[in-house]
C-alpha atoms as a PDB file:
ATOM      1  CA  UNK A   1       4.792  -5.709  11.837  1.00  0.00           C
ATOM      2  CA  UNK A   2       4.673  -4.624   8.596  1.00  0.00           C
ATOM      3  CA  UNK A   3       2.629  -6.510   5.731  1.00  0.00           C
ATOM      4  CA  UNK A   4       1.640  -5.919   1.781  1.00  0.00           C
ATOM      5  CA  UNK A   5      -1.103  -3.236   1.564  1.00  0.00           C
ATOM      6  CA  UNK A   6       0.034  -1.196   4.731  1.00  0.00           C
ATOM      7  CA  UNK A   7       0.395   2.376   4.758  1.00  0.00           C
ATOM      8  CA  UNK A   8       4.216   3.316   5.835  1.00  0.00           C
ATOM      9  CA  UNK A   9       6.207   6.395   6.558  1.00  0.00           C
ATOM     10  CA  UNK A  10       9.917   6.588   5.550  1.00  0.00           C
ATOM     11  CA  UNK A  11      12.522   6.972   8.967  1.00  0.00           C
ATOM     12  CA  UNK A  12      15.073   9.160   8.807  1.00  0.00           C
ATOM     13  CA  UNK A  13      18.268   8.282  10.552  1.00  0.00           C
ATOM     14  CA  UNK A  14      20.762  10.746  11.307  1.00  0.00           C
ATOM     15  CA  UNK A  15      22.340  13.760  13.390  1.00  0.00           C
ATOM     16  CA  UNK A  16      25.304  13.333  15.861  1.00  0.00           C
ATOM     17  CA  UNK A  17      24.982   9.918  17.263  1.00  0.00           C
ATOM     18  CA  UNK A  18      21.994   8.456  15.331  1.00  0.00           C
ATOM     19  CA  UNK A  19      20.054   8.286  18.375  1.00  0.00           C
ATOM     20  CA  UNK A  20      16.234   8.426  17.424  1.00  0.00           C
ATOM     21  CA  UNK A  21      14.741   7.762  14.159  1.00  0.00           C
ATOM     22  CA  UNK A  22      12.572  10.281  12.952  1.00  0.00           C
ATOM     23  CA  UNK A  23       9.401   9.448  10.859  1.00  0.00           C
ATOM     24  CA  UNK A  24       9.390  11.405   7.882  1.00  0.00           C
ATOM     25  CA  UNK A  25       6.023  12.790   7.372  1.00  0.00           C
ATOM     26  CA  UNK A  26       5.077  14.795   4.493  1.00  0.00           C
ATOM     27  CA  UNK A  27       5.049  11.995   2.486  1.00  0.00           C
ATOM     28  CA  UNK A  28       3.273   8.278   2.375  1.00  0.00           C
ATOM     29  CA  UNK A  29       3.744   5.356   0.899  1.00  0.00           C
ATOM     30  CA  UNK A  30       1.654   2.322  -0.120  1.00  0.00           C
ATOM     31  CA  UNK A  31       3.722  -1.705   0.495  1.00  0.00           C
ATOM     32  CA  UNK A  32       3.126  -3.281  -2.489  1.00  0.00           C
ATOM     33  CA  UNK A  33       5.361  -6.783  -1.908  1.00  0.00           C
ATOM     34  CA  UNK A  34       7.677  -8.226   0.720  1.00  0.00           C
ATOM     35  CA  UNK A  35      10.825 -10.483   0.356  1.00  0.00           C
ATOM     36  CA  UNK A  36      11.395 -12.384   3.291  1.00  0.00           C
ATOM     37  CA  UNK A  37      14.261 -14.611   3.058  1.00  0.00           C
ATOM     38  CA  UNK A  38      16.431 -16.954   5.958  1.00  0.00           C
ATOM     39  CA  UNK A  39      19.179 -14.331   8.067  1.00  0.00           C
ATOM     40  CA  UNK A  40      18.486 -11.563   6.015  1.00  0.00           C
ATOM     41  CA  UNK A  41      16.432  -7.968   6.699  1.00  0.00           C
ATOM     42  CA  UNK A  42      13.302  -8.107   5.468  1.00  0.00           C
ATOM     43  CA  UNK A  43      12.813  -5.998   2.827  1.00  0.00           C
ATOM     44  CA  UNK A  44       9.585  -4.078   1.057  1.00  0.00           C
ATOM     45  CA  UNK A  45       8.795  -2.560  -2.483  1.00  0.00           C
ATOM     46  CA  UNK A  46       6.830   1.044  -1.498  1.00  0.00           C
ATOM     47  CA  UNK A  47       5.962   3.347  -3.956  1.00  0.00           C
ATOM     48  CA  UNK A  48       6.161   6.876  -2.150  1.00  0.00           C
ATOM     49  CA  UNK A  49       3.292   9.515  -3.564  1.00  0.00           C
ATOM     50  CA  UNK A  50       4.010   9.471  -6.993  1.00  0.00           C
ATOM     51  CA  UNK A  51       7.325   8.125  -7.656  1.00  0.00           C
ATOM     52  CA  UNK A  52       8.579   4.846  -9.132  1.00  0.00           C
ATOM     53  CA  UNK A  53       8.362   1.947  -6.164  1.00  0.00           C
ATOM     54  CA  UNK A  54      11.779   1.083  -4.519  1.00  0.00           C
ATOM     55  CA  UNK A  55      12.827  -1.442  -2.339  1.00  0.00           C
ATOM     56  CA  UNK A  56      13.515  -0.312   1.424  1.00  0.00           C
ATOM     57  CA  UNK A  57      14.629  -2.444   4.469  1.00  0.00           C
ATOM     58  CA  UNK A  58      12.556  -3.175   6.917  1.00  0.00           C
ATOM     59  CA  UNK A  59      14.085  -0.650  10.086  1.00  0.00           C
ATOM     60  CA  UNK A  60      13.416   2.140   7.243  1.00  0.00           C
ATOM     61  CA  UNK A  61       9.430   2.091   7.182  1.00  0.00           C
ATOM     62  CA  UNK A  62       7.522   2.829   9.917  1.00  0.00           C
ATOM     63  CA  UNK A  63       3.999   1.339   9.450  1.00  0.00           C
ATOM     64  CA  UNK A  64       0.630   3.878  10.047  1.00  0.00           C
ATOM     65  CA  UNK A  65      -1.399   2.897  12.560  1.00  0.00           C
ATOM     66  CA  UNK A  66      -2.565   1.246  15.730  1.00  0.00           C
ATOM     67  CA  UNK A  67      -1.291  -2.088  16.232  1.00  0.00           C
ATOM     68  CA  UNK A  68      -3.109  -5.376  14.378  1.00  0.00           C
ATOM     69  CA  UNK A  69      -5.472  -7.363  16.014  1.00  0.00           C
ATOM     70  CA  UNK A  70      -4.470 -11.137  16.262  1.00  0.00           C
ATOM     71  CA  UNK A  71      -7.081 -13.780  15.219  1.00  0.00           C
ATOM     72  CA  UNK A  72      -8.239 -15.978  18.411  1.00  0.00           C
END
């Protein structure tokens, strides 16, 4: 799951029959804000190295990382 302040990779879709995403590696980006809204994709603004932040859906990002650690 991917929150505010995560590290992400891009995913690259593509080829013959789109069958496995490909992370995209040679560049990261930081999650600065998430719009979560009812029976839509959620979305996240992620500024990539130095570029201006853009929006990306959520099957686009791959997040950096072991998996979190729920509070018991």
């Amino acid at each position: 799951m991917i929150k505010p302040g995560d590290i992400v990779y891009r995913v690259r879709k593509g080829g013959f029959i789109h069958d496995h995403p490909i992370a995209v590696k040679d560049s990261v980006g930081l999650v600065i804000k998430e719009i979560k809204e009812r029976c839509t994709i959620t979305q996240f603004y992620v500024q990539f190295n130095k570029e201006a932040p853009k929006w990306f859906y959520q099957h686009d990002l791959q997040r950096i990382g072991g998996e979190r650690k729920k509070d018991v």
